[in-house]
N, C-alpha and C. Protein backbone atom coordinates (compact mmCIF):
# COMPACT_ATOMS: atom_id res chain seq x y z
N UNK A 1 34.34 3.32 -57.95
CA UNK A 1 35.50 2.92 -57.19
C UNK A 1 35.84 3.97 -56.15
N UNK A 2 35.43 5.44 -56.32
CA UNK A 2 35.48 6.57 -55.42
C UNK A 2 34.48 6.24 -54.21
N UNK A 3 34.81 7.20 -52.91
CA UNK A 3 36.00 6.24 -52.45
C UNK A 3 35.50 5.47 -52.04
N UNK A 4 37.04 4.53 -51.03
CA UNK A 4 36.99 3.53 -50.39
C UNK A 4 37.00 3.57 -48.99
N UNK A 5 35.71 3.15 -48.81
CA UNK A 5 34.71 3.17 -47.34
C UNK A 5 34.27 2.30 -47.30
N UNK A 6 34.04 1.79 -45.98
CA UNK A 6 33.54 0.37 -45.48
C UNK A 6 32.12 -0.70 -46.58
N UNK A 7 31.41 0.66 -47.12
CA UNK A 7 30.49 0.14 -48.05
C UNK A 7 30.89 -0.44 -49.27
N UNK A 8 32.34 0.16 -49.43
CA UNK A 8 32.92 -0.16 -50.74
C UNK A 8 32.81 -1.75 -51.06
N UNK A 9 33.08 -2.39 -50.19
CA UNK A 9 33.10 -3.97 -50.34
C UNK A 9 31.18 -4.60 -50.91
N UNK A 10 30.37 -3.78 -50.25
CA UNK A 10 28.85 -4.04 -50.13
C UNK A 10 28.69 -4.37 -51.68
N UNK A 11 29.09 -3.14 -52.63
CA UNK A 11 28.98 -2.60 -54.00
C UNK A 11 29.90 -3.66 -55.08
N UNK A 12 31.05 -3.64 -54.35
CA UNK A 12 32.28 -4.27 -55.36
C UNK A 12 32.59 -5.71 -54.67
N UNK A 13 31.67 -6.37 -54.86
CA UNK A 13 32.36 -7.80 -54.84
C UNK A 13 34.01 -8.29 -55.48
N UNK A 14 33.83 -9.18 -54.65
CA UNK A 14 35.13 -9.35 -54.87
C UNK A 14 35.96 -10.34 -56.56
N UNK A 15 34.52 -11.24 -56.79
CA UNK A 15 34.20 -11.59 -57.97
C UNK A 15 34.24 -10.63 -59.38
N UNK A 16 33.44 -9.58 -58.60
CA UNK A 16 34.21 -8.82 -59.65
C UNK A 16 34.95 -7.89 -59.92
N UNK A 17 35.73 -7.20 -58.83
CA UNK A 17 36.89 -6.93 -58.76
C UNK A 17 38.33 -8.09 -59.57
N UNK A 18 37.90 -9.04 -59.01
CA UNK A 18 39.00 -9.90 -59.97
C UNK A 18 38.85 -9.94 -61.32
N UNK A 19 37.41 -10.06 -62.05
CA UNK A 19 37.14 -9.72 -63.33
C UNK A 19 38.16 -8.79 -64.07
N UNK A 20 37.59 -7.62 -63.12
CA UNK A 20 37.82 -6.34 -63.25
C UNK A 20 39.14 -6.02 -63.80
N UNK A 21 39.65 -6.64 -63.08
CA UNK A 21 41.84 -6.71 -62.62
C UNK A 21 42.01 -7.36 -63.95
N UNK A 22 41.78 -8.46 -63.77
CA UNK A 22 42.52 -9.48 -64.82
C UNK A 22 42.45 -9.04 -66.27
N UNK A 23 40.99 -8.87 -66.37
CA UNK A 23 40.57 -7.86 -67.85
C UNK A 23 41.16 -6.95 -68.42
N UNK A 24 40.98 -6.06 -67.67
CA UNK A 24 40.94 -4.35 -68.03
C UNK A 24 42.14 -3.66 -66.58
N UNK A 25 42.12 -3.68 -65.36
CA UNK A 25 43.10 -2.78 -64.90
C UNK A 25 44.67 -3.41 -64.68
N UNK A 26 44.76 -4.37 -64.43
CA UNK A 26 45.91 -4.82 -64.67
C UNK A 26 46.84 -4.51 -65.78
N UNK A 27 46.25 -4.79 -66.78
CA UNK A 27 46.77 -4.13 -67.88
C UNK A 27 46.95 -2.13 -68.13
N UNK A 28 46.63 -2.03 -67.27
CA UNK A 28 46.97 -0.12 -67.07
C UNK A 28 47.41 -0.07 -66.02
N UNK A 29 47.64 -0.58 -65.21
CA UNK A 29 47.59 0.05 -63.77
C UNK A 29 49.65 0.06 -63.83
N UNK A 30 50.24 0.21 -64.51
CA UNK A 30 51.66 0.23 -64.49
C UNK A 30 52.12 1.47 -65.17
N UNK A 31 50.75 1.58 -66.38
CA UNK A 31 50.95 2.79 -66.99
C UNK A 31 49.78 4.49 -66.17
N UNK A 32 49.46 4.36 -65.22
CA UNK A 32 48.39 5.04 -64.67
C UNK A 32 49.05 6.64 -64.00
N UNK A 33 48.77 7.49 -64.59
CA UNK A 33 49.27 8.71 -63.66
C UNK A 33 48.60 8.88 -62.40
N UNK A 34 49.80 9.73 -61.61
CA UNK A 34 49.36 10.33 -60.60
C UNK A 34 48.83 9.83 -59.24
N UNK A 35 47.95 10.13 -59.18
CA UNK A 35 47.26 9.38 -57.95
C UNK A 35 46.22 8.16 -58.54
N UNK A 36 45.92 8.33 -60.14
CA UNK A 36 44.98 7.28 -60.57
C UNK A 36 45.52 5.82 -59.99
N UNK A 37 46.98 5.55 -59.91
CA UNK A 37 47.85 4.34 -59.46
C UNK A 37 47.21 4.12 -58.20
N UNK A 38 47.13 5.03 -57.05
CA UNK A 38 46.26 4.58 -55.58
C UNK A 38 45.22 4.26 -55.64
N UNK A 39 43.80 4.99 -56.63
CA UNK A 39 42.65 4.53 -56.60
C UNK A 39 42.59 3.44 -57.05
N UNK A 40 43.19 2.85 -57.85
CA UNK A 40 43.05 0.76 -58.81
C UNK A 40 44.05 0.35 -57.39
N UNK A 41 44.92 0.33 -57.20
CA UNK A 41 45.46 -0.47 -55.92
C UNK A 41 44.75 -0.58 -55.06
N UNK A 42 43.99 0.59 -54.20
CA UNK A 42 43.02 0.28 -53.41
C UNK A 42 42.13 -0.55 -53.24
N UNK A 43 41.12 -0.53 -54.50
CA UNK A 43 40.82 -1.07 -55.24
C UNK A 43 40.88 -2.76 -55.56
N UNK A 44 42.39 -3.22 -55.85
CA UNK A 44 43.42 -4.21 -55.92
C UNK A 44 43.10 -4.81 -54.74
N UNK A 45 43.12 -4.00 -53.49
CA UNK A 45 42.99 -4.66 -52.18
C UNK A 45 41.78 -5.41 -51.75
N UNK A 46 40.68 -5.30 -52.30
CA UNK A 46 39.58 -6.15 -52.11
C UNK A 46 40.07 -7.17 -52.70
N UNK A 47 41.13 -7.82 -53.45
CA UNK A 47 41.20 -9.39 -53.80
C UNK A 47 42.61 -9.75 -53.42
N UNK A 48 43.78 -8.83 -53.22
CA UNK A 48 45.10 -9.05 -52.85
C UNK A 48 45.41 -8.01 -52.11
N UNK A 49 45.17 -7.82 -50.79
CA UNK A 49 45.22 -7.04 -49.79
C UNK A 49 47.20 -7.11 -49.52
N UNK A 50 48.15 -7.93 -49.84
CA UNK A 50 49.13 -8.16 -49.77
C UNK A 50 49.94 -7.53 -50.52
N UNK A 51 49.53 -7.40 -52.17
CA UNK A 51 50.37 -6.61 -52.91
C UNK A 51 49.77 -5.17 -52.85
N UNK A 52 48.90 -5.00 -52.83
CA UNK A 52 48.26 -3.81 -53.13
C UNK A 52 48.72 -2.66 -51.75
N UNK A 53 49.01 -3.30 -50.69
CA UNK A 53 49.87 -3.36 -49.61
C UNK A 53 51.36 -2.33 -49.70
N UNK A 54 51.71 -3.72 -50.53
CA UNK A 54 53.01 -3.13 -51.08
C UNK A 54 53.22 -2.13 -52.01
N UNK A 55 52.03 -2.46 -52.75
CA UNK A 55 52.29 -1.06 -54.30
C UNK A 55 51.90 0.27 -52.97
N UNK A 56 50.97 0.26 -52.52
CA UNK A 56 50.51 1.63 -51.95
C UNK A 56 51.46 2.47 -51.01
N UNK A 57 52.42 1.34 -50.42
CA UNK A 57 53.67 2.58 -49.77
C UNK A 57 54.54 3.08 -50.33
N UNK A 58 54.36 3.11 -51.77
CA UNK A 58 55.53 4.18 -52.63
C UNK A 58 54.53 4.81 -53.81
N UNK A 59 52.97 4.30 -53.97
CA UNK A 59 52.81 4.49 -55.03
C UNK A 59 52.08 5.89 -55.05
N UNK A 60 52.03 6.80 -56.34
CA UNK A 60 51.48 8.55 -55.58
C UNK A 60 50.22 8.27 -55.67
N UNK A 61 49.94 9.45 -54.90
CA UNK A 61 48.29 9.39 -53.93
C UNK A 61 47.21 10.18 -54.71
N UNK A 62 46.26 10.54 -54.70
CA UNK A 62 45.64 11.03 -55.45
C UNK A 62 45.37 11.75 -54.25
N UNK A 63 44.72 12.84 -54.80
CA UNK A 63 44.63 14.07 -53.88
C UNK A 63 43.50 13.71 -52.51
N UNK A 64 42.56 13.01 -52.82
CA UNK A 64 41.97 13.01 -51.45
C UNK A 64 41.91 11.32 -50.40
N UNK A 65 43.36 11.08 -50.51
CA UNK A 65 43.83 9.77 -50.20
C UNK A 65 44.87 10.33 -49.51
N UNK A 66 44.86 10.02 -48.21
CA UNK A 66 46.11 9.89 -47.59
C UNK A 66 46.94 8.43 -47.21
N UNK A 67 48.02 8.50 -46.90
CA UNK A 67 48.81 7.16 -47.47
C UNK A 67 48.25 6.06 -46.00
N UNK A 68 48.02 7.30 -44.54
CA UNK A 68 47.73 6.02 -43.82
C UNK A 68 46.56 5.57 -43.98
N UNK A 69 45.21 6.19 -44.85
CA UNK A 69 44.19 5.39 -45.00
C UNK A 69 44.12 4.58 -46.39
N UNK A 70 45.35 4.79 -47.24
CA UNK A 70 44.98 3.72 -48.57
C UNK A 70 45.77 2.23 -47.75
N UNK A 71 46.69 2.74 -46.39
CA UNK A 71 47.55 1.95 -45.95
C UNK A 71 46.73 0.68 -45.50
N UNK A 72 46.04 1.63 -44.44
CA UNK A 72 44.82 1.05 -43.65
C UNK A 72 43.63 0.12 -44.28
N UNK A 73 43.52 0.77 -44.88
CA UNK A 73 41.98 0.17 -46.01
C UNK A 73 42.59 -1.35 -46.66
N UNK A 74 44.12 -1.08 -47.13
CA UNK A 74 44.78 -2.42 -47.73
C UNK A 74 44.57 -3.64 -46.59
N UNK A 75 45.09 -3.25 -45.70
CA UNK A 75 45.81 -3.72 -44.33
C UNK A 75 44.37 -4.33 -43.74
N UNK A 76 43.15 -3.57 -44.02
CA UNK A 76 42.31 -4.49 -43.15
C UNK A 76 41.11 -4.82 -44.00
N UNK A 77 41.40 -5.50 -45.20
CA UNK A 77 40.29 -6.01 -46.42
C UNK A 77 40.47 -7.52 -45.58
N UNK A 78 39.36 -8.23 -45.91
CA UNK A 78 39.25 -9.98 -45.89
C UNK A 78 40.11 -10.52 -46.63
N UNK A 79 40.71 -11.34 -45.73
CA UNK A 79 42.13 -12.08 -46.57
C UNK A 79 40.65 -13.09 -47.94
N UNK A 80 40.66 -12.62 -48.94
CA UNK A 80 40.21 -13.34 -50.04
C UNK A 80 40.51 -14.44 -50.60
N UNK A 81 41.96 -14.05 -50.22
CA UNK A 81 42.97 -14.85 -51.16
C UNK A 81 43.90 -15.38 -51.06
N UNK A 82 44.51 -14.71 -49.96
CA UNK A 82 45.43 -15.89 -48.92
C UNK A 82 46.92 -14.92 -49.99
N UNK A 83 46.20 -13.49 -50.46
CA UNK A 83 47.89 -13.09 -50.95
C UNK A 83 47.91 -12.99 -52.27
N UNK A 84 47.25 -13.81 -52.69
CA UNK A 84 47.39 -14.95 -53.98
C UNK A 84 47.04 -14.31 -55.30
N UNK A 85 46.21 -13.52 -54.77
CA UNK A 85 45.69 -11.98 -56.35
C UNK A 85 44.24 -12.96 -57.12
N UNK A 86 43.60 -14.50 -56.16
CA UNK A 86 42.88 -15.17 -57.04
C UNK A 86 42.35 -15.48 -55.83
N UNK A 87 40.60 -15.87 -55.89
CA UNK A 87 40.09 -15.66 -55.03
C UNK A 87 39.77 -17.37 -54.76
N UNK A 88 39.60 -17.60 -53.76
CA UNK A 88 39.74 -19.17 -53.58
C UNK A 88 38.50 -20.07 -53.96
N UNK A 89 38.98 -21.21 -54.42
CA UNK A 89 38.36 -21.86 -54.87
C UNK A 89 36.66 -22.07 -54.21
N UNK A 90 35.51 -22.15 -54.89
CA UNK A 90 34.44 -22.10 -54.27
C UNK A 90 33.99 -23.33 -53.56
N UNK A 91 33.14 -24.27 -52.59
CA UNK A 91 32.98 -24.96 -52.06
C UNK A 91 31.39 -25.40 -52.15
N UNK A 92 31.28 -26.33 -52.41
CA UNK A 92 29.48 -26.58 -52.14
C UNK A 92 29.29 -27.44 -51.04
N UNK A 93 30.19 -27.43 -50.19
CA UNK A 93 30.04 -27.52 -48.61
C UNK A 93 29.00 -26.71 -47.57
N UNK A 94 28.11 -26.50 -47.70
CA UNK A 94 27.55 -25.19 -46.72
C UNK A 94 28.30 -25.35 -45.81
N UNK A 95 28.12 -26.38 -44.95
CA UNK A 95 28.72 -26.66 -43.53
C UNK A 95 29.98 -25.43 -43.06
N UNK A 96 30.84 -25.41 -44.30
CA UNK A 96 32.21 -24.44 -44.42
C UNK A 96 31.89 -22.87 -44.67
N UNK A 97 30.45 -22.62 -44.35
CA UNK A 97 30.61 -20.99 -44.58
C UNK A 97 30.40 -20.44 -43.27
N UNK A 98 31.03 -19.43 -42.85
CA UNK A 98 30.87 -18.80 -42.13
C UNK A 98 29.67 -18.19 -41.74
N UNK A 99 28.68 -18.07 -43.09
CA UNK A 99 28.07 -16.92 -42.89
C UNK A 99 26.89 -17.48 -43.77
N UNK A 100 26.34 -18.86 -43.03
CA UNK A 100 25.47 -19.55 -43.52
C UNK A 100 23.99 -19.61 -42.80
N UNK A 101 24.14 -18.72 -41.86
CA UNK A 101 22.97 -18.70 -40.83
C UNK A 101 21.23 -18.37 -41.32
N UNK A 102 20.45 -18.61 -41.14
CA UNK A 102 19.51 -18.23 -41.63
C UNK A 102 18.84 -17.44 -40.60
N UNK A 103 18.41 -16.08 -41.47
CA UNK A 103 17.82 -14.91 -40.61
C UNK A 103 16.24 -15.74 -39.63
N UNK A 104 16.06 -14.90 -38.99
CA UNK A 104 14.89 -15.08 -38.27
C UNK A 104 13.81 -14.26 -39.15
N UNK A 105 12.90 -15.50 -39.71
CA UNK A 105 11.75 -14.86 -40.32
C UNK A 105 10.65 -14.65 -39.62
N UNK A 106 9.46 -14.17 -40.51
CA UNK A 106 8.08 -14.00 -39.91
C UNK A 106 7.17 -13.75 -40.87
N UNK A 107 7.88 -13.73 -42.06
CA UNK A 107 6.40 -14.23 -42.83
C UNK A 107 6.57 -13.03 -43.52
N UNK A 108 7.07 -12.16 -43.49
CA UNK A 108 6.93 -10.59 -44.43
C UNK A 108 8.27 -10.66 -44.94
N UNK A 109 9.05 -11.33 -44.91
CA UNK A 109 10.58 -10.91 -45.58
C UNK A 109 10.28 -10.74 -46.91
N UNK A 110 9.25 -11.42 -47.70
CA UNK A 110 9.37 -11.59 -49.03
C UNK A 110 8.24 -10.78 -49.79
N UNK A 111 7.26 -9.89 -49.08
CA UNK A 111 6.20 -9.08 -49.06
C UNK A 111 6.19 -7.80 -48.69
N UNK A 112 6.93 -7.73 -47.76
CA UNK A 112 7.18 -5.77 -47.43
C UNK A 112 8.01 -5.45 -48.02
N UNK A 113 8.59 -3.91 -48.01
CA UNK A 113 7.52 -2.84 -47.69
C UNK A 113 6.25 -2.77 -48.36
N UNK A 114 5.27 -2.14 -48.42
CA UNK A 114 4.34 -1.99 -48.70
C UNK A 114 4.46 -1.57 -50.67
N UNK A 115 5.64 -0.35 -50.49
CA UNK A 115 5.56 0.62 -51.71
C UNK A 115 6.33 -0.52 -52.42
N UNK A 116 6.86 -2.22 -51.97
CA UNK A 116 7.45 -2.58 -53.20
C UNK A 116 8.27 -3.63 -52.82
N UNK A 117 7.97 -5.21 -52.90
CA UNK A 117 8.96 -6.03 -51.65
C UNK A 117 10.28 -6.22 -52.31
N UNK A 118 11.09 -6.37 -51.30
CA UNK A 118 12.43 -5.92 -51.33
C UNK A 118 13.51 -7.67 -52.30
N UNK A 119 12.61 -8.25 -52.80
CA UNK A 119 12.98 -9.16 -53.55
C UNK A 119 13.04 -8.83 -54.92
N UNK A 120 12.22 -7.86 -55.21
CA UNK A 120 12.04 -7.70 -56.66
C UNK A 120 13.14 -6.20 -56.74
N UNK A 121 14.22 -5.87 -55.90
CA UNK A 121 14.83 -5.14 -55.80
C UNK A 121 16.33 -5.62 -56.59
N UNK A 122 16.61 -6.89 -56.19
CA UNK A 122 17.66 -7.69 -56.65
C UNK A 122 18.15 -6.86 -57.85
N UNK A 123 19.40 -6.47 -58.14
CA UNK A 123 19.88 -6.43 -59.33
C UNK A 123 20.31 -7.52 -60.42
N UNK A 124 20.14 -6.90 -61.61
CA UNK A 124 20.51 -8.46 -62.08
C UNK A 124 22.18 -8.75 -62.08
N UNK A 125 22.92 -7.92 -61.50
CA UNK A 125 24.39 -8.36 -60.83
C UNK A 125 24.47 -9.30 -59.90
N UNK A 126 23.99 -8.30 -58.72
CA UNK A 126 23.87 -9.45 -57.84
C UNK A 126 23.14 -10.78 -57.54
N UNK A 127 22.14 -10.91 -58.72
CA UNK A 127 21.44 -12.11 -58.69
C UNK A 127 22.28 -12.88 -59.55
N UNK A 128 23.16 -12.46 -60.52
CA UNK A 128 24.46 -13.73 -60.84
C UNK A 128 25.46 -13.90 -60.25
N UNK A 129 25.68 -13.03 -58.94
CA UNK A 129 26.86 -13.43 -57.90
C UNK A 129 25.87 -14.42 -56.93
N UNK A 130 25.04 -14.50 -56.27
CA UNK A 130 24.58 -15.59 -55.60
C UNK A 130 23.47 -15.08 -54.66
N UNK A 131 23.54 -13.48 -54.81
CA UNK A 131 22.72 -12.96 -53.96
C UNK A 131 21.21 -12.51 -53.86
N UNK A 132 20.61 -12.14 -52.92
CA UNK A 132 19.19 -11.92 -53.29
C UNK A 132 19.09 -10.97 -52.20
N UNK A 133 17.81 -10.39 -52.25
CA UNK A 133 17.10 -9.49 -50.89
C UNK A 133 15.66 -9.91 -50.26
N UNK A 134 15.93 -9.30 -48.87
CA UNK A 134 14.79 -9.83 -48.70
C UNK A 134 14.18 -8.09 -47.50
N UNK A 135 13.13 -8.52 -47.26
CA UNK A 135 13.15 -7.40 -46.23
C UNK A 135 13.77 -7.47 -44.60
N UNK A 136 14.10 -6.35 -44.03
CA UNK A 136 14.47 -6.97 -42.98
C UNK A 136 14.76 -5.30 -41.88
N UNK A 137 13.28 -5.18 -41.27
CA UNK A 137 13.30 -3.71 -40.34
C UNK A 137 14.38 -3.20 -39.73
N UNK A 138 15.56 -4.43 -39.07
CA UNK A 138 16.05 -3.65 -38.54
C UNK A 138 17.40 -2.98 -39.55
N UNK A 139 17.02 -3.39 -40.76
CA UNK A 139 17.96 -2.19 -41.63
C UNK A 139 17.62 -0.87 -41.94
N UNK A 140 16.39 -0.64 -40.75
CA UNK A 140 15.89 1.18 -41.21
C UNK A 140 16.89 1.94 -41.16
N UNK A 141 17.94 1.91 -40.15
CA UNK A 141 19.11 2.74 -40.36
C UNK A 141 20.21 2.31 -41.20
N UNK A 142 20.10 1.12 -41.71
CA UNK A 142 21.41 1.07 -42.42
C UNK A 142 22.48 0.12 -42.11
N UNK A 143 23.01 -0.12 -42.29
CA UNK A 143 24.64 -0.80 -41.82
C UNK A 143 24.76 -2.19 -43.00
N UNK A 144 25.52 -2.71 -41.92
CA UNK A 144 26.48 -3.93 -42.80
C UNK A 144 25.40 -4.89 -43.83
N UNK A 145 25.42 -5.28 -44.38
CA UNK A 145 24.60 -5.98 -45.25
C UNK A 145 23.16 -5.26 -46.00
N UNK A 146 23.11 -4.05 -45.17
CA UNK A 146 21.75 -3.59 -46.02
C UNK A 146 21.86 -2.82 -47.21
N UNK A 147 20.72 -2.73 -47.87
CA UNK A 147 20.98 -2.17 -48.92
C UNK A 147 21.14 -0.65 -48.58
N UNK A 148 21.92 0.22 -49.24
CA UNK A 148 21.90 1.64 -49.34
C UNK A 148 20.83 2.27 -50.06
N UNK A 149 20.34 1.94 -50.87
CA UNK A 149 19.12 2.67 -52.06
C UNK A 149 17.46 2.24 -51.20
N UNK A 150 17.43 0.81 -50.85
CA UNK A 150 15.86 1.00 -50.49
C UNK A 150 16.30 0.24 -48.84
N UNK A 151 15.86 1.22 -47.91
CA UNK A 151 15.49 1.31 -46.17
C UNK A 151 15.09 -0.05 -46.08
N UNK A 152 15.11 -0.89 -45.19
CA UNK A 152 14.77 -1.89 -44.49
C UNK A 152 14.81 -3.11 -45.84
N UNK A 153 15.49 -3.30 -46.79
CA UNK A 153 16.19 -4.38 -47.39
C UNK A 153 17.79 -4.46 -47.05
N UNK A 154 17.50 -6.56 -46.69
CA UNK A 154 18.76 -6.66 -46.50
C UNK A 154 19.28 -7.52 -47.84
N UNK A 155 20.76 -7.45 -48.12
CA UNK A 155 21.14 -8.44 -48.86
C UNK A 155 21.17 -9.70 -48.66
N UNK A 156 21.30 -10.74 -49.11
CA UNK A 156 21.68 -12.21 -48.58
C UNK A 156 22.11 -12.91 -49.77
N UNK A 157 22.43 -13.91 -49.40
CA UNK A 157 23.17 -15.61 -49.91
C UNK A 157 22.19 -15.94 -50.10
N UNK A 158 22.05 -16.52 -51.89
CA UNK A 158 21.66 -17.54 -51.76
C UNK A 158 22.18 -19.25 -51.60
N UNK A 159 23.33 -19.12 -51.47
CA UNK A 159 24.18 -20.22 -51.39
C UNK A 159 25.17 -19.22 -50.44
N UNK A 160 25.32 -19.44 -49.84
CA UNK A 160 26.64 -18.65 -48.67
C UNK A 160 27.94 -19.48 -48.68
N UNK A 161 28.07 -20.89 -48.93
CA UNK A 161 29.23 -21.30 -49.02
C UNK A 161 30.01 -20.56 -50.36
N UNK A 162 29.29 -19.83 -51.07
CA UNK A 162 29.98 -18.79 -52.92
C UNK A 162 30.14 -17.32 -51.96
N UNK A 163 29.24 -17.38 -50.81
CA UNK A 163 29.64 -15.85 -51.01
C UNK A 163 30.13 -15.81 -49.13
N UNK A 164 31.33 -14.41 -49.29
CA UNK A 164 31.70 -14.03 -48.19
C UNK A 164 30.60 -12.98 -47.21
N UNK A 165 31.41 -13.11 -46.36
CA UNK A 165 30.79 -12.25 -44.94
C UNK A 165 30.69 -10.99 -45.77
N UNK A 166 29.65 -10.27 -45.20
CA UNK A 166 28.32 -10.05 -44.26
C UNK A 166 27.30 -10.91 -44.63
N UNK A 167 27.45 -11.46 -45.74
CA UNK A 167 26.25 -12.04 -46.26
C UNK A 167 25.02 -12.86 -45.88
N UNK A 168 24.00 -12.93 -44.97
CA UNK A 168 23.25 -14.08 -44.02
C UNK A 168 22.29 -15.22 -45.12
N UNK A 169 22.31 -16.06 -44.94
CA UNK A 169 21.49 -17.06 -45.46
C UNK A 169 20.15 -16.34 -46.28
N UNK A 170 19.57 -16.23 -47.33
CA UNK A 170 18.68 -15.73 -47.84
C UNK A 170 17.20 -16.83 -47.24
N UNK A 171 16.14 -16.02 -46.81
CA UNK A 171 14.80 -16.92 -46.69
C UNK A 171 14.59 -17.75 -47.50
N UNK A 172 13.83 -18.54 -47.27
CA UNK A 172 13.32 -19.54 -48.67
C UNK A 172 12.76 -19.00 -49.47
N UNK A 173 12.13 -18.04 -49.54
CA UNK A 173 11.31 -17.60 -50.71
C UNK A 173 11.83 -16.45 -51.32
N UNK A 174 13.37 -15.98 -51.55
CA UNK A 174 13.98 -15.36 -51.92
C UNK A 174 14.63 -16.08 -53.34
């Protein structure tokens, strides 16, 4: 959950962040010292960017949190939830995802790199949230959707109407 940086969302779905809440931090997070109260709110904000909002302008900070970036970080998560602390109902509409596009292949997405193709990388987490990998060069440096652990794998949907942005359409043979 340390910290919360733009990748944070990549790692912590939002699926299970709500798990997470409903289970196990909700039930502490009233009794939490110190600054532990900012890190679960923050936290909070990947599924209720609204309350977590509100808890974070009085709630104490943990030492390497300052209030305008737990402010900030609340303030600009994906409305999930419309507020709501529950993440919205799922759709088997594709038509309705944003983020249903299918990458431009060429025949290696499901075969490179060489040392190991980037399908058999899948965790078995993210292969029960909806997702898969495939390869994809121009993630040699990194960014939004790629994986952090292996260079030039990207993540994807396999159903994109279940899963939110960044996520791109997974190849067929993913």
């Amino acid at each position: 959950m340390l910290p919360s940086t733009p990748i944070t969302e990549e790692v912590r779905l939002p699926k299970f962040v709500e798990e997470e809440w409903s289970t196990i931090i909700s039930k502490v997070v009233g009794g939490a010292a110190g600054g532990w109260k900012s890190i679960l709110y923050t936290n909070y904000a990947i599924i209720n960017r609204g309350e977590a909002f509100n808890q974070l302008l009085t709630a104490p900070l943990d030492d390497g949190l300052t209030r305008t970036w737990a402010l900030y970080w609340a303030a600009t998560r994906p409305n999930t939830n419309n507020g709501t602390g529950t993440l919205p109902p799922t759709t088997l509409d594709p038509s309705s995802s944003t983020s249903s596009t299918t990458p431009s292949t060429t025949g290696g997405e499901c075969t490179m790199p060489l040392d190991g193709s980037c399908t058999s990388l899948t965790s078995p987490g993210d292969a029960a949230a909806g997702l898969g990998m495939y390869y994809d060069p121009k993630c040699v440096q990194g960014g939004v959707g790629c994986d952090h652990i292996k260079a030039n794998c990207r993540l994807c949907a396999k159903d994109p109407a279940m899963i939110n942005n960044p996520f791109v359409k997974c190849p067929a043979c993913v």
